[in-house]
Protein backbone atom coordinates (compact mmCIF):
# COMPACT_ATOMS: atom_id res chain seq x y z
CA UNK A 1 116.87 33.25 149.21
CA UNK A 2 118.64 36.06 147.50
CA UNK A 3 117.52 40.03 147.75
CA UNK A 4 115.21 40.91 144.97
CA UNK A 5 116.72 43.74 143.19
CA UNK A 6 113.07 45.08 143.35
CA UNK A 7 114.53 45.63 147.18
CA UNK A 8 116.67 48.20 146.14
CA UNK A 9 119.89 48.62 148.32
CA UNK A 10 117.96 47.24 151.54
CA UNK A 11 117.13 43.82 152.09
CA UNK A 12 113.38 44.47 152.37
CA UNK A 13 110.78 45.89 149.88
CA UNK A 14 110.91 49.53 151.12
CA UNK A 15 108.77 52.36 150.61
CA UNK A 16 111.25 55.38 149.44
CA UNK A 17 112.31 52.58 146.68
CA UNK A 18 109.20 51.94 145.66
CA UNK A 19 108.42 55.63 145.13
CA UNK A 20 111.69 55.88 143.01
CA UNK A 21 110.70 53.17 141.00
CA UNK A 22 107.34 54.20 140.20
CA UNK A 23 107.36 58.04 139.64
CA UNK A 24 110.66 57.40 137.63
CA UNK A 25 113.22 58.79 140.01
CA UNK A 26 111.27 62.07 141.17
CA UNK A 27 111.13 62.60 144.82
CA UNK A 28 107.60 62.12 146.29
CA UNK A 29 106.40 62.65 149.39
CA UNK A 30 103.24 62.78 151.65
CA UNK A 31 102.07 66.46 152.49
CA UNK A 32 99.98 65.87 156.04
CA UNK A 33 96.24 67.33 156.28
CA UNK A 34 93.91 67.91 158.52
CA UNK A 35 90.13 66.88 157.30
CA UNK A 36 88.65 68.29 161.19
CA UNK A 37 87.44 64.66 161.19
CA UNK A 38 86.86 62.91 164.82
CA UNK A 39 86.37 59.02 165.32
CA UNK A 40 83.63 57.20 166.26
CA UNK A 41 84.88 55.73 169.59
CA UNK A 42 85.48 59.76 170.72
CA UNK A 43 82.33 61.31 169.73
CA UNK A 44 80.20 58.58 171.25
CA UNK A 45 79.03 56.35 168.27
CA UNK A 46 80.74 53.57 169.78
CA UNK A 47 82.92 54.82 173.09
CA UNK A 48 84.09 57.92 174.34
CA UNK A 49 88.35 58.37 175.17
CA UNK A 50 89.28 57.23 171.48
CA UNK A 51 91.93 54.58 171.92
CA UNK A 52 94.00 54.01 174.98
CA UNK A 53 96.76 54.96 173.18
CA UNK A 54 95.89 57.70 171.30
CA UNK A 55 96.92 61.31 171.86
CA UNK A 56 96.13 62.83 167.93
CA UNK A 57 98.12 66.55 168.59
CA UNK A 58 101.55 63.49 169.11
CA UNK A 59 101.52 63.01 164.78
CA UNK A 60 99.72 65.66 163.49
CA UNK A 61 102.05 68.84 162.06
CA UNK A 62 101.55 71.98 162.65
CA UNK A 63 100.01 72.73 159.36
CA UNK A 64 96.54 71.62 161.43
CA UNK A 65 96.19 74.86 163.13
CA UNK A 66 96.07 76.47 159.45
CA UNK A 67 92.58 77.63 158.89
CA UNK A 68 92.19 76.32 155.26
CA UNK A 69 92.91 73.39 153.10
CA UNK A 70 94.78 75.48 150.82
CA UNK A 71 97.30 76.83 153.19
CA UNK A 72 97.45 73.07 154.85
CA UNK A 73 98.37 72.06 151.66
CA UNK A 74 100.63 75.03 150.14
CA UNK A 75 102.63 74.75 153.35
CA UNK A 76 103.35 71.36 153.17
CA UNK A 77 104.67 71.85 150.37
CA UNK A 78 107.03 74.19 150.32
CA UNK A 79 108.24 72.24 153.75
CA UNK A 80 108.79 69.52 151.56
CA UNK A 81 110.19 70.99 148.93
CA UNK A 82 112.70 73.24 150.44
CA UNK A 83 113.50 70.31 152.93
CA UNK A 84 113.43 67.25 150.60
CA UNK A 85 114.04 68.52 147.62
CA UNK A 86 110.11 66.90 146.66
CA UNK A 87 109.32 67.34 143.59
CA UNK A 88 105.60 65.85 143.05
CA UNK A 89 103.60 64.65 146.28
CA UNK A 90 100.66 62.85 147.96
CA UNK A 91 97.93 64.18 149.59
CA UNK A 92 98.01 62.22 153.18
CA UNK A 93 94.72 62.61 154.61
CA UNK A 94 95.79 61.45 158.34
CA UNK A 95 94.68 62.52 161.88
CA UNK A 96 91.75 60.60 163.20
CA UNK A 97 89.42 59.14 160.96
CA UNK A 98 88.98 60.45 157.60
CA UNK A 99 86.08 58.34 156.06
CA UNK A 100 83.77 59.37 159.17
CA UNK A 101 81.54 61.42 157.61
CA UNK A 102 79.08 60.84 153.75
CA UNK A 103 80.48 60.27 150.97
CA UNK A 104 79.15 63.37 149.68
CA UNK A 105 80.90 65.13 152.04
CA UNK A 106 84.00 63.38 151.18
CA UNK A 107 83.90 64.12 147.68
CA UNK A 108 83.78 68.02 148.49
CA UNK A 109 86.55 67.48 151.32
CA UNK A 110 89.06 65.37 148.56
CA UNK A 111 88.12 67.19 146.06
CA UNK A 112 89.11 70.49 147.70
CA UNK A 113 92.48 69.02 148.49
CA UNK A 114 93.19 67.60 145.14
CA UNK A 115 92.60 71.06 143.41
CA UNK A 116 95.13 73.17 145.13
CA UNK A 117 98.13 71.69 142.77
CA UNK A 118 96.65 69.46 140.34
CA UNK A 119 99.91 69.25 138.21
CA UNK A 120 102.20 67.92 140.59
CA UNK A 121 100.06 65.22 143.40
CA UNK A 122 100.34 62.48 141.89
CA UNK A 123 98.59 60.56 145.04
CA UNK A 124 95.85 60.59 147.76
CA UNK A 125 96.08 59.00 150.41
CA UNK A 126 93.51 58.14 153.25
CA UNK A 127 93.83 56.92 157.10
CA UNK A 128 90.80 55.65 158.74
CA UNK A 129 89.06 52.96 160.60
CA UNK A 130 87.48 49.75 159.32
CA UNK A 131 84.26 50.15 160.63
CA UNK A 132 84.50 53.02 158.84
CA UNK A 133 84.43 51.92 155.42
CA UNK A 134 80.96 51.06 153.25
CA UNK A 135 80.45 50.23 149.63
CA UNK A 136 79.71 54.12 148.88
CA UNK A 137 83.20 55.40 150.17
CA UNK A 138 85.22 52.65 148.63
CA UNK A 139 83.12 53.68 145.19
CA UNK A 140 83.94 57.26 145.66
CA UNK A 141 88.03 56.49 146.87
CA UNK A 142 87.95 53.99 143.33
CA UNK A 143 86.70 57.07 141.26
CA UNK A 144 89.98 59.04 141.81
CA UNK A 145 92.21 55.63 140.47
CA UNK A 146 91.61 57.21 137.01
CA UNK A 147 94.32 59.97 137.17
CA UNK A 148 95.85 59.25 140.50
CA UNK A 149 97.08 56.42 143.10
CA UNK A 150 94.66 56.25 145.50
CA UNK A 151 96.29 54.76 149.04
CA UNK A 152 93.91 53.57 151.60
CA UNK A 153 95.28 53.19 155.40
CA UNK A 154 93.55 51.18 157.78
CA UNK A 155 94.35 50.67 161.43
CA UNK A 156 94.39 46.86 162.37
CA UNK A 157 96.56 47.92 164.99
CA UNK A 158 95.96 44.09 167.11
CA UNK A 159 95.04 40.71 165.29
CA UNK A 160 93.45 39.98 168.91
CA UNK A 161 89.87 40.72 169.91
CA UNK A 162 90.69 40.66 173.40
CA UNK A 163 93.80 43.56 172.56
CA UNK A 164 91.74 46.04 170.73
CA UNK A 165 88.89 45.57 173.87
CA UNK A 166 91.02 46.53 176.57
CA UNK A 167 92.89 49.60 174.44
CA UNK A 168 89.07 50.93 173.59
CA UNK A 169 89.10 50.21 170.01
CA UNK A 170 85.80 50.51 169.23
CA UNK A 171 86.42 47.78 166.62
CA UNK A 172 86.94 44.22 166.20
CA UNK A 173 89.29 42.28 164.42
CA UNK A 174 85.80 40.48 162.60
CA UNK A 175 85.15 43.67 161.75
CA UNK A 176 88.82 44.33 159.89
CA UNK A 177 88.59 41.33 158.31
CA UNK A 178 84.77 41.78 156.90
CA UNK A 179 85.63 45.07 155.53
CA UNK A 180 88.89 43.13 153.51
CA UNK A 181 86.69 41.10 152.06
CA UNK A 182 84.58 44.04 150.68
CA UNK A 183 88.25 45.18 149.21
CA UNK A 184 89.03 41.71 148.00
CA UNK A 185 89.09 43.10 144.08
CA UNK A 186 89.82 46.46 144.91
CA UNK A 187 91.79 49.28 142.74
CA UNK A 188 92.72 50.74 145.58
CA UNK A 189 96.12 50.11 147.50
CA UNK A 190 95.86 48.97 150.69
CA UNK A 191 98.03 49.72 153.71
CA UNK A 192 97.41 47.96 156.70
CA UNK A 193 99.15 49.71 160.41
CA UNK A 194 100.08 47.64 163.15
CA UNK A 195 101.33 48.23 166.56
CA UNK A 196 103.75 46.10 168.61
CA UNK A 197 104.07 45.54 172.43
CA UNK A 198 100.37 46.38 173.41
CA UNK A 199 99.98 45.14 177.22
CA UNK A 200 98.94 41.70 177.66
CA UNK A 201 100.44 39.81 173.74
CA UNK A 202 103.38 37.67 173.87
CA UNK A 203 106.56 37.61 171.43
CA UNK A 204 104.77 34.92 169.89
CA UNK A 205 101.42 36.39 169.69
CA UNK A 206 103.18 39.22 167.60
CA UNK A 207 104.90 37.45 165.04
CA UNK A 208 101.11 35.71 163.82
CA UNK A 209 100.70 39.41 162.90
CA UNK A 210 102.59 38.38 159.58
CA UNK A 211 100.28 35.47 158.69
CA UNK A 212 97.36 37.45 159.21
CA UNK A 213 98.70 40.21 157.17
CA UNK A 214 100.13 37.53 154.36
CA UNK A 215 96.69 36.18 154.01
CA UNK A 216 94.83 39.35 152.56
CA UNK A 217 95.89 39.66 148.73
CA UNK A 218 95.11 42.70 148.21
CA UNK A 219 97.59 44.55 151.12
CA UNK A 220 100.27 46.21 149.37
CA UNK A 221 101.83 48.64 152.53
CA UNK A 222 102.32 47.90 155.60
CA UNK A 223 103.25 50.46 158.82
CA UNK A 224 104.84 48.71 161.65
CA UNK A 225 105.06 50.81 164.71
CA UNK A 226 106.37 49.79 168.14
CA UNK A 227 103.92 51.61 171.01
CA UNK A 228 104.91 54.27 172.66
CA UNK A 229 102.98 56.38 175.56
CA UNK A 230 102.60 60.16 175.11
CA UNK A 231 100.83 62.95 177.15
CA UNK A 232 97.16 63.04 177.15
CA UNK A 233 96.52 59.42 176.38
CA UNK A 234 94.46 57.01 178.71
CA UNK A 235 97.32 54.56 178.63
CA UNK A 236 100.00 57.35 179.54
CA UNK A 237 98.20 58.30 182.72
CA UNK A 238 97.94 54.69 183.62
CA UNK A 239 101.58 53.83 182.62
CA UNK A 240 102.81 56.70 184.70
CA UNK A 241 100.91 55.21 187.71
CA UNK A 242 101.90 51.52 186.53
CA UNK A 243 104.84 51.30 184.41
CA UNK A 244 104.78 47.92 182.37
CA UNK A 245 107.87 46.61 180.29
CA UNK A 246 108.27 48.42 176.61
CA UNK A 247 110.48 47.58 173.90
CA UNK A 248 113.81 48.68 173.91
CA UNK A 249 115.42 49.69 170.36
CA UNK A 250 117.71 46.14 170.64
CA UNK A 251 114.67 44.29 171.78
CA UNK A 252 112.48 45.93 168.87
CA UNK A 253 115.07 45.21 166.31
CA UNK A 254 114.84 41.68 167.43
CA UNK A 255 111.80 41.85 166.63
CA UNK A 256 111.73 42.74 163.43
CA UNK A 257 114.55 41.05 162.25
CA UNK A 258 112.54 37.90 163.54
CA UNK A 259 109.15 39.40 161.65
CA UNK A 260 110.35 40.12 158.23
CA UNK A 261 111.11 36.93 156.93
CA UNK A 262 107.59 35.91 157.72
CA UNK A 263 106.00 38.79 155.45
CA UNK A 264 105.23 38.54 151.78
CA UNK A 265 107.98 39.57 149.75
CA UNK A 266 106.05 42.05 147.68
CA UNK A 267 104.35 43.81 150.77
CA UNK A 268 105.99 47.39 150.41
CA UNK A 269 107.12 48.32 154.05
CA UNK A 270 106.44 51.63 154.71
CA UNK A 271 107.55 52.11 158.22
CA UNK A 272 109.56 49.62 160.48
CA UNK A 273 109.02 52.05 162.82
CA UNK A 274 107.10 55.24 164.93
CA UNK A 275 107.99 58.17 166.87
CA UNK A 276 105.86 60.41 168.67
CA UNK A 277 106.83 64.67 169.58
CA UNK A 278 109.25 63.77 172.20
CA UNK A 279 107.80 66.90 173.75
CA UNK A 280 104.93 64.76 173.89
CA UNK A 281 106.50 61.26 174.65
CA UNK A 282 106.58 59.62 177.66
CA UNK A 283 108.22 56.41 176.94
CA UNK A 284 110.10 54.62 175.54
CA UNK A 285 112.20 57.43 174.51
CA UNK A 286 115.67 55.67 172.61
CA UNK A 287 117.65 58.58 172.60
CA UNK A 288 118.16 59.03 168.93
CA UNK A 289 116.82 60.97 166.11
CA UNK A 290 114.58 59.12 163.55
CA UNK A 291 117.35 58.95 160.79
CA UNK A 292 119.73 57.32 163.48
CA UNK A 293 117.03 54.59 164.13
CA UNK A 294 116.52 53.77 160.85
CA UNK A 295 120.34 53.30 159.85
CA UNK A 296 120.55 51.32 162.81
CA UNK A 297 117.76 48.98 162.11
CA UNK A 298 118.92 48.86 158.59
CA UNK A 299 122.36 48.26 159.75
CA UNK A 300 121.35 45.14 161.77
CA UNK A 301 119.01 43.43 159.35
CA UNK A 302 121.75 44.16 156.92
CA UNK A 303 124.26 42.57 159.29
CA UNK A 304 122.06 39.85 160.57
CA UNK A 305 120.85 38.73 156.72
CA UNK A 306 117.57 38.78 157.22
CA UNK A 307 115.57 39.29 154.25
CA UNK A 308 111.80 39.65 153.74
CA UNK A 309 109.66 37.03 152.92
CA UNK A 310 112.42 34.44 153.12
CA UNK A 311 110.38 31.70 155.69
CA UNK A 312 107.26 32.90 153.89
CA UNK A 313 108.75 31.32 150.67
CA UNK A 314 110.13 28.24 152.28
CA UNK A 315 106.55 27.39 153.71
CA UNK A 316 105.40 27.73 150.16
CA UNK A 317 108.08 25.15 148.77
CA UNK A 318 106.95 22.74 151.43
């Protein structure tokens, strides 16, 4: 199978491309806010903890602390910006849950957000939860499609039942896939995060990730993260009393280089990757700085020729 030129210079469908193609060369990127939002496996609606995993202060900026939208949103900004070089952006709604509340309250929250620079966002975009989703909110997340892309970000995180009980989901795979189905014809683009190496799922158990993932239509991102244990977690207090085995960055990379061949070719992959604060992270810390990760990921698929969505193709031809 040859690289699509879609691809860009990488030989999988990658998100900074995509972005180039679509906004005609102009560099876009997400500006991070804080919506004050909880979940509903912290405030007690279904659990108490949040996930396992979870320590929300280890990806949020430090834009949070700001007392406003406004200044959440001017900062990030200028960051980008003066950074970057960004020259139109997306308004990331992303720590905790950011559908957990009525839609009418959503509509005041988004709207808020997407009046501070009207001229140049050019996108919203919205993590949350599954069981967080209703006809109402996907209605009121459609209503924006008219003048911007509207990004929804949902946290499958495990394919396996049995996974997202022990980590203290709060919320079934049956669940995940019931709320796809009411996003079967949506306008919406979809963007589905995953995490790899939660304790007790094989190599094997893993890699079905892709087919479950190929099987929903209507996914156009994906976020692949590895896990890692930070400070204030469930799971980091446990791991620090119980180490078990993590991925190492040659192990990971194995990984992937195994997993992208399985996913659809026009999936955009938005991360192959996460890192925590590593004043935050426990383990497994690689040693390197994001940038140096990502060229050597790159570097390896490139080396390896792995391209995405090859095997997916040759089961199709079967």
């Amino acid at each position: 199978m040859e690289k699509s030129l879609a691809f860009g210079e990488k030989n999988y469908n990658y998100y900074s491309a995509y972005l180039k193609n679509k906004y005609d060369g102009k560099k876009v990127y997400k500006v991070i806010v804080d919506g004050g939002f909880t979940c509903p496996n912290r405030d007690g609606s279904k659990g108490y903890g949040g996930c396992t995993y979870c320590n929300v202060d280890s990806f949020t900026p430090t834009s949070r602390t700001m007392a406003s939208m406004k200044e959440q949103i001017e900062f990030g900004m200028e960051r980008a910006a003066k950074n970057y070089k960004a020259e139109k952006f997306i308004i990331y709604f992303q720590p905790n849950t950011n559908t957990y509340a009525p839609a009418h309250y959503l509509k005041s929250l988004y709207d808020e957000a997407l009046s501070v620079n009207p001229t140049d966002v050019v996108g919203l975009s919205v993590g949350t939860r599954p069981d967080c989703l209703d006809f109402e909110k996907i209605a009121l997340l459609e209503s924006y499609t008219d003048r911007l892309v509207v990004d929804l970000e949902m946290g499958m995180e495990s394919i396996y039942n049995e996974t997202l009980a022990q980590i203290n989901r709060g919320c079934s795979h049956d669940e995940f896939v019931d709320t796809m189905a009411l996003l079967e014809n949506t306008k919406l683009d979809i963007c589905v995060h995953t995490i790899f190496g939660l304790p007790g799922e094989t190599h094997e158990m893993m890699l079905k990730y892709a087919d479950e993932i190929n099987r929903f239509k209507q996914i156009k991102f994906v976020k692949f993260h590895h896990l890692h244990i930070v400070d204030g977690s469930i799971m980091g207090v446990k791991y620090k009393k119980n180490p078990f085995p993590l991925f190492s960055l040659e192990a990971y990379t194995d990984f992937i280089c195994e997993l992208l061949p399985l996913v659809r070719e026009d999936i955009v992959i938005q991360r192959l990757f996460g890192l925590s604060d590593l004043d935050m992270l426990i383990a497994p810390n690689w040693g390197l700085k994001k940038s140096q990760i990502q060229n050597y990921m790159d570097s390896e698929i490139e080396k390896r020729g792995v391209v995405q969505g090859a095997s997916y193709q040759k089961v199709l031809a079967l």
